[in-house]
Protein backbone atom coordinates (compact mmCIF):
# COMPACT_ATOMS: atom_id res chain seq x y z
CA UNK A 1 45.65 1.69 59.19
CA UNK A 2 45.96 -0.51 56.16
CA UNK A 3 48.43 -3.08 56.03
CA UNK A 4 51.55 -2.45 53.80
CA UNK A 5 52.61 -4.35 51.53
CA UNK A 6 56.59 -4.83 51.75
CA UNK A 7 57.64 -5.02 48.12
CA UNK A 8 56.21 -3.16 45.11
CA UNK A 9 56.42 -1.13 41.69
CA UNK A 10 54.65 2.27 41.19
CA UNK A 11 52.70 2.05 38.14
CA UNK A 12 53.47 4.94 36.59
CA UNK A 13 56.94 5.64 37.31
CA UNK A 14 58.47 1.97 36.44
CA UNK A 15 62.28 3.73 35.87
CA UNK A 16 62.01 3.67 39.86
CA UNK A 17 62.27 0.16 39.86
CA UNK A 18 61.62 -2.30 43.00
CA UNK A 19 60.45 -0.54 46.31
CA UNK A 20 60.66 -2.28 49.90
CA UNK A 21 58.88 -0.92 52.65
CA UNK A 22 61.46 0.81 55.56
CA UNK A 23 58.85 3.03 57.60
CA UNK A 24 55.36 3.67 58.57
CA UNK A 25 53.03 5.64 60.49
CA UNK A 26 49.37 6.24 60.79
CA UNK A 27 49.82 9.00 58.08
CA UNK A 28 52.15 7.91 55.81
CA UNK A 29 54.59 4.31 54.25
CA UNK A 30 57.96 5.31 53.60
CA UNK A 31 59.55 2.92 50.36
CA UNK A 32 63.24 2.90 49.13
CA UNK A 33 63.29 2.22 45.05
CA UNK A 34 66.05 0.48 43.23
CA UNK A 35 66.72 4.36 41.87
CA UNK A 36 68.36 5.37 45.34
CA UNK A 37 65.48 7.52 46.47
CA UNK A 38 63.17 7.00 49.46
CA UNK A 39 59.76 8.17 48.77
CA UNK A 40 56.60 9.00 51.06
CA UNK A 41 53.20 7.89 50.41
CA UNK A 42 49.89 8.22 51.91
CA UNK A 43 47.16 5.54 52.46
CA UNK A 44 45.29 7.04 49.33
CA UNK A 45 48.14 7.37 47.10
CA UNK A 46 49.28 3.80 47.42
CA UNK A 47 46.86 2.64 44.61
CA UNK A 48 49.84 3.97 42.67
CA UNK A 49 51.88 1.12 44.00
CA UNK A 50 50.91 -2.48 42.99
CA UNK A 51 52.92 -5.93 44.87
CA UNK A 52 55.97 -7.22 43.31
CA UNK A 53 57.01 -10.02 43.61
CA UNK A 54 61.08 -10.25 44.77
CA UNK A 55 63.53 -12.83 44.21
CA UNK A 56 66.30 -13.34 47.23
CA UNK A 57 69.27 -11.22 44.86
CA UNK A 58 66.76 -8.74 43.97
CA UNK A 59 66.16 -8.13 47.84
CA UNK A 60 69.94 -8.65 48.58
CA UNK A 61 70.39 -6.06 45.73
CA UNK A 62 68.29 -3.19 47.52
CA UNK A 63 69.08 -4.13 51.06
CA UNK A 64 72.69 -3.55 49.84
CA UNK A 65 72.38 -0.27 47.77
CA UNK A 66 69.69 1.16 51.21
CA UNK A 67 72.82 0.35 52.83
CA UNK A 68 75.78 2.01 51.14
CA UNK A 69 72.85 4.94 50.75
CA UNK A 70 72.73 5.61 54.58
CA UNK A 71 76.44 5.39 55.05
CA UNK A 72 77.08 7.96 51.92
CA UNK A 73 74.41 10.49 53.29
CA UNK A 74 73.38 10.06 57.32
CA UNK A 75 70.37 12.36 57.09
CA UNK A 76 68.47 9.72 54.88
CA UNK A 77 66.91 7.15 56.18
């Protein structure tokens, strides 16, 4: 299994904005984006997804919005 990385950007869909890592298993890494969504990827389609670099308010930021997310719709994750 390849190692995820924890924060990135998809390069091609930037209006996404900053993804963190929230799940993984042997088939596929699970990242919530700055846009609200939660998004699936497999181990090949992660050379869509290049390492960003996060500052502690832009972490805060998306920690906060995952947050208020999962409280507004349980079935999300």
């Amino acid at each position: 299994m390849t190692t995820p990385i924890t924060y990135v950007r998809h390069t091609k869909k930037t209006e996404w904005g900053l993804g963190m890592l929230v799940d993984s298993d042997s088939t596929y890494y699970r990242y919530f984006f700055e846009d609200g969504e939660t998004r699936s990827f497999s181990a090949a389609s992660l050379s869509f997804l290049t390492e960003a670099t996060a500052s502690a308010e832009e972490i805060e930021a998306l920690q906060g919005l995952k947050s208020s997310r999962k409280r507004s719709d349980p079935g999300k994750k």
